[in-house]
Structure formats: C-alpha cells, structure tokens
C-alpha atoms as a PDB file:
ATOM      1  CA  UNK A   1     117.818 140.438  90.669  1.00  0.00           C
ATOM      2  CA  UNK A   2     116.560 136.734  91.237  1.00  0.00           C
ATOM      3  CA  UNK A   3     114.766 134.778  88.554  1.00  0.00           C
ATOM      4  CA  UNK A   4     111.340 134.517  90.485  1.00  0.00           C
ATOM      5  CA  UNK A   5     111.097 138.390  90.209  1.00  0.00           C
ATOM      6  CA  UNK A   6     110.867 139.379  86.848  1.00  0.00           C
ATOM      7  CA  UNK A   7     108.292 140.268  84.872  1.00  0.00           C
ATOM      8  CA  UNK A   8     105.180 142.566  85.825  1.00  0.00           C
ATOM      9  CA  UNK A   9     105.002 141.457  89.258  1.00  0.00           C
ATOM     10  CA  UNK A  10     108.366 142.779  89.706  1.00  0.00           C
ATOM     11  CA  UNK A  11     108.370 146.212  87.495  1.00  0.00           C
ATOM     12  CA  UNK A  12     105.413 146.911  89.704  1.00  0.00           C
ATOM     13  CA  UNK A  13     107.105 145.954  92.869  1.00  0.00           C
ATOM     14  CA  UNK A  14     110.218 147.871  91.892  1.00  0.00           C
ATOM     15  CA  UNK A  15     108.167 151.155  90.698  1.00  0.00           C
ATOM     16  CA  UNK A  16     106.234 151.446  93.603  1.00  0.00           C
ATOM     17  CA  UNK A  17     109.571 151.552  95.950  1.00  0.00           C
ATOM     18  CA  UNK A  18     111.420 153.594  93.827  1.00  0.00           C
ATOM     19  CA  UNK A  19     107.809 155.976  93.965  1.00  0.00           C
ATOM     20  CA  UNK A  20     108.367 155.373  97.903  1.00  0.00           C
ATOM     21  CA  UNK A  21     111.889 157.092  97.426  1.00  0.00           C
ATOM     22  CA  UNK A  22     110.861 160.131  95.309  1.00  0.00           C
ATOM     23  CA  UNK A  23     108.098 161.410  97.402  1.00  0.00           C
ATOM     24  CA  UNK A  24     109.868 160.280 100.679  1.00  0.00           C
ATOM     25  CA  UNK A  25     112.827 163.070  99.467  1.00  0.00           C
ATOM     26  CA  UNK A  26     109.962 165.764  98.202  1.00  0.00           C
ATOM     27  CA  UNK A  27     108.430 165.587 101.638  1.00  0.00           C
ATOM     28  CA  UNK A  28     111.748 165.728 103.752  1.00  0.00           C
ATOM     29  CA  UNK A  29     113.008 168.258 101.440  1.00  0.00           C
ATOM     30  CA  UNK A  30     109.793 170.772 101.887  1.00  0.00           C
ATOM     31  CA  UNK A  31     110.022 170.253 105.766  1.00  0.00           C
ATOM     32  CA  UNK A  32     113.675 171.057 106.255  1.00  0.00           C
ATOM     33  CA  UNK A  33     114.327 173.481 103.650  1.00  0.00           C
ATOM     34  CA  UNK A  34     111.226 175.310 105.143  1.00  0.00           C
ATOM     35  CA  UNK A  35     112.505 175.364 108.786  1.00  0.00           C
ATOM     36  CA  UNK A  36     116.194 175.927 107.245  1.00  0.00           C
ATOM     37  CA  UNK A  37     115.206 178.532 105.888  1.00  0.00           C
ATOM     38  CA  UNK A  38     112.702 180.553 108.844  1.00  0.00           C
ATOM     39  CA  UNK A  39     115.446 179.735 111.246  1.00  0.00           C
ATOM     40  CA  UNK A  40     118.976 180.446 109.567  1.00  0.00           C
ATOM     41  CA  UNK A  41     120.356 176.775 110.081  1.00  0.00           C
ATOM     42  CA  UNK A  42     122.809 175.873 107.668  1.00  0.00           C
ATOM     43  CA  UNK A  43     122.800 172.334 108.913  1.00  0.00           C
ATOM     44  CA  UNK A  44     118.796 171.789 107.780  1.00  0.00           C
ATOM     45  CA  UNK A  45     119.554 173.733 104.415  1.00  0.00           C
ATOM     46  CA  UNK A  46     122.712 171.489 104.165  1.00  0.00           C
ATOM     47  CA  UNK A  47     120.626 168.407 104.630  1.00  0.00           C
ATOM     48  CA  UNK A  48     117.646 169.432 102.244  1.00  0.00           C
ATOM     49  CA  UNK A  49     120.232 170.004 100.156  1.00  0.00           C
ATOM     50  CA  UNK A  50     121.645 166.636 100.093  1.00  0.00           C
ATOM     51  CA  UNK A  51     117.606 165.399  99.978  1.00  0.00           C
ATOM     52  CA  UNK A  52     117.240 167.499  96.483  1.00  0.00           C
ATOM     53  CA  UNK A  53     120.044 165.134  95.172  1.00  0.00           C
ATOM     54  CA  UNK A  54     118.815 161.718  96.573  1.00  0.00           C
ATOM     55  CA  UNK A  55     115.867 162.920  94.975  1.00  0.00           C
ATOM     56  CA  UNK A  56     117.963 163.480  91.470  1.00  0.00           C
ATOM     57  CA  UNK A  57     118.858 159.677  92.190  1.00  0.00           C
ATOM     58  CA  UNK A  58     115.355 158.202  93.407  1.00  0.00           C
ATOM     59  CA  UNK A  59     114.130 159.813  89.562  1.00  0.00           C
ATOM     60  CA  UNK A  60     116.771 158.205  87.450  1.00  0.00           C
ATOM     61  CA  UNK A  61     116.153 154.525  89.693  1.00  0.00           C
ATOM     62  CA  UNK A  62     112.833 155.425  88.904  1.00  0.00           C
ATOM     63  CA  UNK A  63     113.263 155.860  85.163  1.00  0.00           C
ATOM     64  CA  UNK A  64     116.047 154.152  84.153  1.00  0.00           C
ATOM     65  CA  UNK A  65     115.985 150.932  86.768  1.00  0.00           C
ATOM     66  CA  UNK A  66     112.669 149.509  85.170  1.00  0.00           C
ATOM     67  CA  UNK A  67     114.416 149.320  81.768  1.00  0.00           C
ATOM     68  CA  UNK A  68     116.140 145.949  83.775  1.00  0.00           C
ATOM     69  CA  UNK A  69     112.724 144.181  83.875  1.00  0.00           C
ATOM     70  CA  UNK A  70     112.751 144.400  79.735  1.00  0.00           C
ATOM     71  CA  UNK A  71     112.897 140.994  77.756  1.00  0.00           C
ATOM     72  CA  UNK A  72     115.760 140.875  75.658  1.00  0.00           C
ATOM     73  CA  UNK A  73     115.382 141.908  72.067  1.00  0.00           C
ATOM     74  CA  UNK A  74     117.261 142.593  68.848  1.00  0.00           C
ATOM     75  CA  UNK A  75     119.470 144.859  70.373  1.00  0.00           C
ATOM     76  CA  UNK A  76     119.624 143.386  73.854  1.00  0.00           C
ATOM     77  CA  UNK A  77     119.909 139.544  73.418  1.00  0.00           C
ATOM     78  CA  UNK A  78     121.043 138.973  76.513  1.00  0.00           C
ATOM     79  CA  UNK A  79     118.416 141.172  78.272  1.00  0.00           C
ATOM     80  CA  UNK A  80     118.696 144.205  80.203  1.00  0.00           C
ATOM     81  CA  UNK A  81     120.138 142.981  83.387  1.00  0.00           C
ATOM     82  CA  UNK A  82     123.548 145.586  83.768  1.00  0.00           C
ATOM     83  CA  UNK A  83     121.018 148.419  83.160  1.00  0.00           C
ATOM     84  CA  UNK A  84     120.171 148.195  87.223  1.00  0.00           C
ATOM     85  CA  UNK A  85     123.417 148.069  87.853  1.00  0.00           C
ATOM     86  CA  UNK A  86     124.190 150.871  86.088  1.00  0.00           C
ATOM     87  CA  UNK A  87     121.717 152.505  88.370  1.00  0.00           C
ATOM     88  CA  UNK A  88     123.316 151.733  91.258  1.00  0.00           C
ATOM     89  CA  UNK A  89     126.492 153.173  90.313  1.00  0.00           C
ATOM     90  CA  UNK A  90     125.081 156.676  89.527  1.00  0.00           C
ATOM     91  CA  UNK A  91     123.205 156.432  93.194  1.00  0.00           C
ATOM     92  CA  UNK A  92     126.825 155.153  94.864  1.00  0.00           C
ATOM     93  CA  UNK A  93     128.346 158.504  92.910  1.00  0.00           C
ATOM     94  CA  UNK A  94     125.899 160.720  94.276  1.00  0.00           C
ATOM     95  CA  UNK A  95     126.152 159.710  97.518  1.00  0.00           C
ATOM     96  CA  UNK A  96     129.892 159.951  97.972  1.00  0.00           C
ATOM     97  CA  UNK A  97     129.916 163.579  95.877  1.00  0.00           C
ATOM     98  CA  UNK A  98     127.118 164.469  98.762  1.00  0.00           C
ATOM     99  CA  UNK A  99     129.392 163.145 101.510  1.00  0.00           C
ATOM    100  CA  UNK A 100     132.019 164.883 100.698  1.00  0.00           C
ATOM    101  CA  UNK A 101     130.026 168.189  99.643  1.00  0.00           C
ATOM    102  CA  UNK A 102     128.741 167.595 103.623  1.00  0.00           C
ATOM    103  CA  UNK A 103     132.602 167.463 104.835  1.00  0.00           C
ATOM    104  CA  UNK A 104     133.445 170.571 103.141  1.00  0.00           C
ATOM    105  CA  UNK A 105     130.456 172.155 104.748  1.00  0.00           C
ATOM    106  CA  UNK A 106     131.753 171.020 107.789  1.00  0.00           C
ATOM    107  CA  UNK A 107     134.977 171.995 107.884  1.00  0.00           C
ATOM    108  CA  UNK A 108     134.071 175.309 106.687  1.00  0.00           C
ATOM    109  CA  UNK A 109     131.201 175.642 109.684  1.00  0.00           C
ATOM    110  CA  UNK A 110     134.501 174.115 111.883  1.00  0.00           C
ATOM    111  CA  UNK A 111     136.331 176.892 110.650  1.00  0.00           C
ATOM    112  CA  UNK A 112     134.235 180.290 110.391  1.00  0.00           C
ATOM    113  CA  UNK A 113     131.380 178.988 112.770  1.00  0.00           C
ATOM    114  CA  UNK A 114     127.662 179.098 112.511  1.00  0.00           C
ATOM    115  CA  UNK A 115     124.929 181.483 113.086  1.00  0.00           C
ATOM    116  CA  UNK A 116     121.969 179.436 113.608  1.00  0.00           C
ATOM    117  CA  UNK A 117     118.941 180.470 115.679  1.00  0.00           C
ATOM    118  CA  UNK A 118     117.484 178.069 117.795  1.00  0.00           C
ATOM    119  CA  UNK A 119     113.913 176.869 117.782  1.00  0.00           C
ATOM    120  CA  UNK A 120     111.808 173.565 118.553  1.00  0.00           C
ATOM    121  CA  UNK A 121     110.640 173.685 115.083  1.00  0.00           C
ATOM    122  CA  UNK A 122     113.930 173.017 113.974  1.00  0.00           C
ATOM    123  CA  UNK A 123     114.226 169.748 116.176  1.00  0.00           C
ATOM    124  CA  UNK A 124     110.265 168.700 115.173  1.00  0.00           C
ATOM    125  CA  UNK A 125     111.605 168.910 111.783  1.00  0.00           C
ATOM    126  CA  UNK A 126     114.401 167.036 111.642  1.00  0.00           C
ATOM    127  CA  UNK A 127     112.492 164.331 113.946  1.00  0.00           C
ATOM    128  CA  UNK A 128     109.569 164.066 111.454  1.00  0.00           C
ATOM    129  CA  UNK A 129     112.464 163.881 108.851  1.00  0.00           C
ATOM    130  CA  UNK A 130     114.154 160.727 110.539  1.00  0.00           C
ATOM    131  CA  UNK A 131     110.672 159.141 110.669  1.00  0.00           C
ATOM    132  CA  UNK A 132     109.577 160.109 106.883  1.00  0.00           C
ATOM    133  CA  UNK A 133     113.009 158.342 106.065  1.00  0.00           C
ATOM    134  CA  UNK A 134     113.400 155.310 108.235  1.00  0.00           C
ATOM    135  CA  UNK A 135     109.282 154.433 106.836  1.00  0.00           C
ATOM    136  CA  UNK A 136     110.777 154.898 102.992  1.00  0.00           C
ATOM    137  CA  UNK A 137     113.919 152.530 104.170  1.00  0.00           C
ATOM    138  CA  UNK A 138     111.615 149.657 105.928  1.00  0.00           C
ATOM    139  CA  UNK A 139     109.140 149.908 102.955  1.00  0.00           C
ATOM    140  CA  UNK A 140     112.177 149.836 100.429  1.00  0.00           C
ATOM    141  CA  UNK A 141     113.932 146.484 101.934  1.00  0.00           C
ATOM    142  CA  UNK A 142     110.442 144.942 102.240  1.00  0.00           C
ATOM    143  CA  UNK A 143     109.875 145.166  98.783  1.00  0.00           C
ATOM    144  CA  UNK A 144     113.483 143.938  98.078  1.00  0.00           C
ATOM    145  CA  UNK A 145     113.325 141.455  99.902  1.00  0.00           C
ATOM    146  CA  UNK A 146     111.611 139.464  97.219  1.00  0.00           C
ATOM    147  CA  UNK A 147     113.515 141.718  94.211  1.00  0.00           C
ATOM    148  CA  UNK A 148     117.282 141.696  95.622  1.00  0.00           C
ATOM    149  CA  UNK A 149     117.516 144.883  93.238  1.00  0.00           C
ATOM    150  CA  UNK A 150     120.952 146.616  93.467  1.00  0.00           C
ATOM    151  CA  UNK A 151     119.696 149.982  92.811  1.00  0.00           C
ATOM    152  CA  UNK A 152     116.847 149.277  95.818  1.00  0.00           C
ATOM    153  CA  UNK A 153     119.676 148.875  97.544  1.00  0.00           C
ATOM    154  CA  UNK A 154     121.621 152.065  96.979  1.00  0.00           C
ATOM    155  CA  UNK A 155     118.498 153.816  97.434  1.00  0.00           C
ATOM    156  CA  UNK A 156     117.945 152.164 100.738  1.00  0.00           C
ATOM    157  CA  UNK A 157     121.078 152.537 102.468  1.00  0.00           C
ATOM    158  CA  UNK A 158     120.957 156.437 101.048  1.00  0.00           C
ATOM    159  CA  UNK A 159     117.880 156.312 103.123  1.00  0.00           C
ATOM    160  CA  UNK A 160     120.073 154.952 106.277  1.00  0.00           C
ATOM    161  CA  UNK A 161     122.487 157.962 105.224  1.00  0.00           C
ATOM    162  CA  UNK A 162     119.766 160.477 105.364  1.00  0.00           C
ATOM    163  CA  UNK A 163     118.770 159.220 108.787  1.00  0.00           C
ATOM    164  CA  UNK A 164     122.015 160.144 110.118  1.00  0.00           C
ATOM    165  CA  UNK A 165     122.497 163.069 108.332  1.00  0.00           C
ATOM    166  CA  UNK A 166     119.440 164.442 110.364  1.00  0.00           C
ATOM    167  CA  UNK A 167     120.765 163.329 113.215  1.00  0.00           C
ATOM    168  CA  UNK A 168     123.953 164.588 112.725  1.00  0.00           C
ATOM    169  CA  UNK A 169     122.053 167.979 112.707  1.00  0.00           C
ATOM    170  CA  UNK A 170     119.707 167.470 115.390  1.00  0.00           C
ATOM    171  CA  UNK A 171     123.349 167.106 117.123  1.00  0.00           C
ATOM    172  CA  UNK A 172     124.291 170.563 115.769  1.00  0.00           C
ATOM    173  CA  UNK A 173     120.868 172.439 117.228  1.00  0.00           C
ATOM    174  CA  UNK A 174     121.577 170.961 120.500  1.00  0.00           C
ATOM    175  CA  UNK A 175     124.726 172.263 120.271  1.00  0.00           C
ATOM    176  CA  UNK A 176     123.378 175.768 119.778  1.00  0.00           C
ATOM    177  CA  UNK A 177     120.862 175.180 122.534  1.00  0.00           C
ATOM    178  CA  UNK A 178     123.675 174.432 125.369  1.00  0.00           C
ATOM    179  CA  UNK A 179     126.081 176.991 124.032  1.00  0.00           C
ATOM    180  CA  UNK A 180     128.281 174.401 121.814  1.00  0.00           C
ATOM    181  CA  UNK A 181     127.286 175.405 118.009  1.00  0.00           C
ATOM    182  CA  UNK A 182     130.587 174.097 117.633  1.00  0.00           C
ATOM    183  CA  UNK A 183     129.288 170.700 117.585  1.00  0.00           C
ATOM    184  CA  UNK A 184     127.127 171.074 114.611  1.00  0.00           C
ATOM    185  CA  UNK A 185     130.021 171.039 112.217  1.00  0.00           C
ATOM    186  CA  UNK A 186     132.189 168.122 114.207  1.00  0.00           C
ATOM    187  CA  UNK A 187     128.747 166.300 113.723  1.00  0.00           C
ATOM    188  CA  UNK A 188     128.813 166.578 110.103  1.00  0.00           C
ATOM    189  CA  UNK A 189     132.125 165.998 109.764  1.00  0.00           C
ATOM    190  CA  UNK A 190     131.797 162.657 111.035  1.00  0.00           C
ATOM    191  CA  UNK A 191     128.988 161.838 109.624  1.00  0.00           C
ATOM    192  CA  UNK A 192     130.166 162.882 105.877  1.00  0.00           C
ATOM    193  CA  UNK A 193     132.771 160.464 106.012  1.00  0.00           C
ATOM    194  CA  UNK A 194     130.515 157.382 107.061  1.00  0.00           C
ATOM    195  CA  UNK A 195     128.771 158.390 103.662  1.00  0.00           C
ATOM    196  CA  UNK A 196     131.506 159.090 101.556  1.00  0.00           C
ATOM    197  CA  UNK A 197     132.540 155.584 102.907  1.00  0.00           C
ATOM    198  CA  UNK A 198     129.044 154.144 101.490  1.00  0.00           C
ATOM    199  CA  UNK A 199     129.356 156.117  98.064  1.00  0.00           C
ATOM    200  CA  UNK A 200     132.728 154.338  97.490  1.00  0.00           C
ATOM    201  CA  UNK A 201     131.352 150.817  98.834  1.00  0.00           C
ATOM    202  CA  UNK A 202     128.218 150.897  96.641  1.00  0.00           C
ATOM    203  CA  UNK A 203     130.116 152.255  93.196  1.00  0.00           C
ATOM    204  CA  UNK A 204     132.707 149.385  93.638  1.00  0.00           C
ATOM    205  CA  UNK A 205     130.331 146.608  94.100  1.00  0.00           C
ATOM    206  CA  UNK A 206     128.286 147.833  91.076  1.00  0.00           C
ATOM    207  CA  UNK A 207     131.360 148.417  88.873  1.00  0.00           C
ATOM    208  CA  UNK A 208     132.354 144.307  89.414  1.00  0.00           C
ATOM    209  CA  UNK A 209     128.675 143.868  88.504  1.00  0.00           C
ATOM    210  CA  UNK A 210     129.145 145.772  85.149  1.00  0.00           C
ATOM    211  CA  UNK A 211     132.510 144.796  84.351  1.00  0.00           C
ATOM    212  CA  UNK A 212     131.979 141.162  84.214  1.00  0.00           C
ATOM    213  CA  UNK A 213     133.864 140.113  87.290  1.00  0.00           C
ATOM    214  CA  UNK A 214     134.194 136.682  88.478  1.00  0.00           C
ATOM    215  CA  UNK A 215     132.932 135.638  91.999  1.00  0.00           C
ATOM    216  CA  UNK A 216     135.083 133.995  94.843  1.00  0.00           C
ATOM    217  CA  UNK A 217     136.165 130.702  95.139  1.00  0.00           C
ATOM    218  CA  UNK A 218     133.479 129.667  97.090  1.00  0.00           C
ATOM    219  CA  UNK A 219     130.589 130.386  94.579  1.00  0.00           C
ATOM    220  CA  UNK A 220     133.386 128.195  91.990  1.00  0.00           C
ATOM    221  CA  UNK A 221     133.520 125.331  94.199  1.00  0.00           C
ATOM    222  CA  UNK A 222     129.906 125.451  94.635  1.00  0.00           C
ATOM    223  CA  UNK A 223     129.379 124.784  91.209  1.00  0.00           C
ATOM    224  CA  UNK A 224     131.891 122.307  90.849  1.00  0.00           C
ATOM    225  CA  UNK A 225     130.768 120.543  93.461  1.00  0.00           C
ATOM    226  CA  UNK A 226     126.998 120.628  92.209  1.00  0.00           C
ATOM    227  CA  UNK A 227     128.088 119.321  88.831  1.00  0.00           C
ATOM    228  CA  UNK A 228     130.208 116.311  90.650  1.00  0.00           C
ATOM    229  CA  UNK A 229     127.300 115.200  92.047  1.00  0.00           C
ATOM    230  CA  UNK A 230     125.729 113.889  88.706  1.00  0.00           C
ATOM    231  CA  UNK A 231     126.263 110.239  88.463  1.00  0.00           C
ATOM    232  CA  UNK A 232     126.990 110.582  85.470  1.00  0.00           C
ATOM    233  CA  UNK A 233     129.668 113.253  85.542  1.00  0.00           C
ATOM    234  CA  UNK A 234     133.649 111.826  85.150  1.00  0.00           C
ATOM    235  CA  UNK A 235     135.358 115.145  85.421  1.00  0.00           C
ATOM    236  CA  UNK A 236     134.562 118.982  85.624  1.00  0.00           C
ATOM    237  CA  UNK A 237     137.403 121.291  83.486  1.00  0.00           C
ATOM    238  CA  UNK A 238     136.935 125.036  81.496  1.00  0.00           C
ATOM    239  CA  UNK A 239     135.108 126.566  84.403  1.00  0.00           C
ATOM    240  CA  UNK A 240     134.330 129.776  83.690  1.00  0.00           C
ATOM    241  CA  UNK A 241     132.121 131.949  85.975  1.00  0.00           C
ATOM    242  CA  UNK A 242     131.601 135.747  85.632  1.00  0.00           C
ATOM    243  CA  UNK A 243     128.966 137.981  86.217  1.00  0.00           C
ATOM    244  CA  UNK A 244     126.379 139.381  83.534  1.00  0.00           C
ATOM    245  CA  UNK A 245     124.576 141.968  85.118  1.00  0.00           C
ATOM    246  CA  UNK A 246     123.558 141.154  88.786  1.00  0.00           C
ATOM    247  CA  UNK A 247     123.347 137.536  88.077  1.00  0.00           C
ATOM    248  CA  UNK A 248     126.427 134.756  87.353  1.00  0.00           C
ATOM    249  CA  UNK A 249     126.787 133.434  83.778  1.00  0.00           C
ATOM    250  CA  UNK A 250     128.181 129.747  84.063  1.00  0.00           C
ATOM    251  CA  UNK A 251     130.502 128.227  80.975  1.00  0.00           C
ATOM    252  CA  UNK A 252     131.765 124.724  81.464  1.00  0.00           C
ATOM    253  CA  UNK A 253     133.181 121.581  80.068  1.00  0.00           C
ATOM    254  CA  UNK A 254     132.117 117.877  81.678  1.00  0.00           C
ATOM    255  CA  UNK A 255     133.145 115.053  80.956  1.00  0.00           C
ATOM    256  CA  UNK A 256     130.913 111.804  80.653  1.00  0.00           C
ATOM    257  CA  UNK A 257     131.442 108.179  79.171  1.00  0.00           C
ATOM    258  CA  UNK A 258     131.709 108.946  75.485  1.00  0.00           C
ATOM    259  CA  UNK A 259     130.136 105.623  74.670  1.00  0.00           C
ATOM    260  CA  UNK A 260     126.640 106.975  75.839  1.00  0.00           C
ATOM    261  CA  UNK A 261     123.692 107.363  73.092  1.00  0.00           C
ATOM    262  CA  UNK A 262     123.485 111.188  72.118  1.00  0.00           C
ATOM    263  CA  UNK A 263     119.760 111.195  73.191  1.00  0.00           C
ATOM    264  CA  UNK A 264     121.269 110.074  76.790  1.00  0.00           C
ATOM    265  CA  UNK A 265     123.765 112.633  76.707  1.00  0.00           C
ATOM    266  CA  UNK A 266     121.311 115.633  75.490  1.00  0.00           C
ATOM    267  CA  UNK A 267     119.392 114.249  78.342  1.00  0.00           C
ATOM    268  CA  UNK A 268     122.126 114.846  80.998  1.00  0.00           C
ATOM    269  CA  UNK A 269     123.809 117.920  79.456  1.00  0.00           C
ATOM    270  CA  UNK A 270     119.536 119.567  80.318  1.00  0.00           C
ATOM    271  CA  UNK A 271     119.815 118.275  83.901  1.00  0.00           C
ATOM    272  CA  UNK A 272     123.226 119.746  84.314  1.00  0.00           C
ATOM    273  CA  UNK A 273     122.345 122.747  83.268  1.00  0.00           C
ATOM    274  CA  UNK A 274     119.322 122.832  85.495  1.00  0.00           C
ATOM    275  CA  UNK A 275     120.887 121.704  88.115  1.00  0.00           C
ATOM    276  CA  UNK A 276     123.112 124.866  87.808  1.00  0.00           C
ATOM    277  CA  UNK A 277     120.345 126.962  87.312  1.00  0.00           C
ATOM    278  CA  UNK A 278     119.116 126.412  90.903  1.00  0.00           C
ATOM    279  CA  UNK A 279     122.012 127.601  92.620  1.00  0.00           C
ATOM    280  CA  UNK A 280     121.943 130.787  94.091  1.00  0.00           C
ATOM    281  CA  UNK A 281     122.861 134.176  91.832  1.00  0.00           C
ATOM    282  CA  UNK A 282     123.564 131.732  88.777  1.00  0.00           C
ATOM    283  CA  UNK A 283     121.288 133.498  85.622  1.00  0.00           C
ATOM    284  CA  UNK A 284     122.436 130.895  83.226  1.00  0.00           C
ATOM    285  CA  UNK A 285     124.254 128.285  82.639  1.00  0.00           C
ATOM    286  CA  UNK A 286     126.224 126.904  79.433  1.00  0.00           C
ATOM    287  CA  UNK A 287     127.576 122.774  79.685  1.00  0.00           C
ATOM    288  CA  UNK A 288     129.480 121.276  77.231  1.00  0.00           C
ATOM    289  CA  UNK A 289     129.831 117.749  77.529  1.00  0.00           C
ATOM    290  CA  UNK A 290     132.637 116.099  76.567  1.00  0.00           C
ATOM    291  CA  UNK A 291     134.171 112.428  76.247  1.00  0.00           C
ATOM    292  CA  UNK A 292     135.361 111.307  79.258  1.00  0.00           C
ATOM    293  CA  UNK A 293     139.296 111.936  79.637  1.00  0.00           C
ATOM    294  CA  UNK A 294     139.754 114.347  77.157  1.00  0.00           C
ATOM    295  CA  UNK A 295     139.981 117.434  80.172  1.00  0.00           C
ATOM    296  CA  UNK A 296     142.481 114.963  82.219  1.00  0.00           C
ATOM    297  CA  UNK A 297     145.814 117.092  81.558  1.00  0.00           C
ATOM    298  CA  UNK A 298     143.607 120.318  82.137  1.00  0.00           C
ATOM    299  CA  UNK A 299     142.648 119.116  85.847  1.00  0.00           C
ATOM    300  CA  UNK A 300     145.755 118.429  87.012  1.00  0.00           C
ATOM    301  CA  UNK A 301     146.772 122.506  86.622  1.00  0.00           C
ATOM    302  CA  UNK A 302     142.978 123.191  87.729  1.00  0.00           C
ATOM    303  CA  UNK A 303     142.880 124.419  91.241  1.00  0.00           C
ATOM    304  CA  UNK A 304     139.124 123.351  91.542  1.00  0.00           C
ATOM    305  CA  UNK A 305     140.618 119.802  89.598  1.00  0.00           C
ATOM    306  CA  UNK A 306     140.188 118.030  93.057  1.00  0.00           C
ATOM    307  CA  UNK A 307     136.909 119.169  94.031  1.00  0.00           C
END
C-alpha cells in the first residue's frame, strides 16, 4: 500500500471496507438463499453459495489484512507489509475454487437439467443482489483509491464476480420463463470460467508480491535514470530491485568523486535516497556510495550501464 496511507487513518479506512464486504455478502446471502430456497432454483442456492465463501474471505481480509498496518517490531523488523498480500492470495484461491465449483455445477445442470420454478421474486432478488454488490464494489475502490490495498482489491473484483454471477442466473430464470432452462447452466458455465480466470490472475500477482520478485525493466530504468540525474552522481552499478511486500525495496551502488569531504558525501548519499523514495511503489531505498570508477568494469556487462 502507499506510504501516505499508513497508520490509523488507514487501518480505519481499510476496516471499514473490508466491514462494507462482510455485511454486503450477509445481506446477498439471506436474500438469495431465501428465494433459492421458496422457489427450487439451484442457480440462486448456487450463487448464495458462492456469497457464504466471499464472505469466508471478506472475514479473514477483515482479520488478518489490518495486521499490514502494524509497525515493525522485534519479530517483524521490516514491518508487516507481505501480511496483505498474503490476504490476497487466500481471496484469489477462493475465488478460482468457487469458479470452478460454479463450472461443475454447470455442467452437471448442462447435463441432467434443472427443475426450477419460476417466480418474479426470484428476478427481484437477484436484481437487489446486483445492486447490494455493485454499492459494496464502488464503496470498496473509493476507499482504495487512497489505500492501493491488494487484498481491497481481491475483494473488489470478487464483488465484480458476484455481479455477474447474478446475472449469469438472472440469465438462467429467463431461460425457464421462455421455455429455455437450458440456458441457466450455459450461463454459468461461462461465467465460471471468467472467474476461475480472476482466481488465477489475482493468486499470481500476489505470489510475485510475496516471493520477492523483481519489477520490469521499466520501473529499473526509472530508477536509474532518477539517480543519474544527481549532479553529483558519476555512475549507477549493483542495482538491485525486488519487492518486499506490496512495495519495491531499492539496493544500489553510485559512484561519486572520491575526493569529496565525508560530510558532503553523507549529504548526497540522504538526497539519493530520498530522491528514490519519491518514486512510485519504491518502500525503501538502500545507496551505497562509492569512489568514482570503481563500478566501471561492472557497467560495461550492465544492461541499464548506458542509461
């Protein structure tokens, strides 16, 4: 998450979206499962069903996703940051288990057909179920907007999945109304793979996030060229860039003229570290300055060496 919001402002901000989540999935949950239920339609049990898990998920966010906001201690010196991701990865893996629990549900309905019985209640509940959802999404992005929380995330775009879930089922009761129940399970079929799709997608971002990946060249060259920039700067070699948490963690060497005073040099070594600081996604950054030609033989095999 950015630097600007940590602290209480952000734990706040953060617990009242993922509180947004939890009773957004209790609601939808009692409304479908209730009309489900009077009306025989597998497709609203199905989807109340996949609302009981997002509502597993929306807890542990809840729970477990404020432990991010944490200062670092004893145990945690470098904070708390990959616990959020971590979050995110459990809310990717329940939404691709719950895609492809909908696709066997699907095929199955595809298979041995449905029985469902049709009623307006059954379309007035899946409509008020679209709304409750697409409310919890636009309140969930607003509040990350300001957050950029990974697990916010996941929990929004499960909201976006939910959405079409219910619409996939709406497309099902239709179905039944014209005399084409077969389109209830085609529906979900298509629809379980577009969430499957987002499962996978959200799990593999989150896993680069926990594993310390580095970013692309772009975010490299950034750098480079940010530290270049300095006046005082001779040459840029070491780069290392990987990510700790949801944030990059920068480790270079630069060189400068090693004739400088060291108060000068302490001076510089700050700024450049500030500088980096600023940039966009960088958490922290480590300089090392060195005198000025010692990294020569280094650039020349760099790729970034000409930047």
């Amino acid at each position: 998450m950015t630097g600007d919001a940590t602290g209480d402002g952000g734990r706040s901000g953060f617990a009242r979206a993922s509180w947004a989540n939890v009773l957004g999935n209790v609601v939808k949950i009692i409304a479908e499962g209730t009309a489900g239920l009077a009306f025989g339609s597998v497709a609203l049990l199905a989807d109340a069903a996949h609302s009981l898990a997002d509502l597993v998920a929306s807890v542990v966010v809840l729970v477990w996703g404020r432990s991010a906001f944490d200062e670092p201690d004893t145990t945690h010196p470098h904070g708390h940051d990959r616990i959020e991701p971590l979050t995110a990865l459990f809310v990717g893996a329940v939404i691709a288990l719950l895609g492809l629990n909908l696709l066997y549900r699907s095929v199955e309905g595809f298979v041995t057909g449905t029985d469902i019985e049709f009623s307006v209640l059954l379309l007035a509940a899946l409509g008020f179920a679209i709304v409750d959802m697409y409310l919890v999404y636009r309140y969930t992005v607003r509040i990350n907007e300001r957050l950029q929380s990974t697990a916010l995330a996941a929990l929004a775009k499960d909201c976006l999945n939910d959405i079409y879930t219910s619409v996939a089922a709406i497309v099902g009761v239709l179905g039944v109304l014209v005399g084409y129940p077969i389109l209830d399970p085609v529906a979900g079929g298509i629809v379980s793979l577009l969430v499957v799709y987002q499962g996978i997608e959200i799990g593999k971002e989150n896993v680069d996030y926990l594993i310390g990946a580095a970013p692309g060249p772009e975010k490299r060259g950034e750098i480079t060229d940010r530290l270049r920039s300095h006046p005082a700067v001779e040459g840029v070699h070491d780069l290392t860039v990987f990510y700790d948490g949801t944030v990059l963690e920068v480790e270079v060497h630069v060189e400068v003229d090693g004739d400088m005073p060291f108060r000068e040099a302490h001076d510089i070594e700050s700024e450049l570290a500030a500088s980096l600081r600023d940039l966009e996604d960088v958490g922290d950054a480590h300089v090392h300055l060195d005198p000025s030609g010692i990294g020569e033989w280094k650039e020349s095999a760099d790729e970034f060496g000409s930047l």
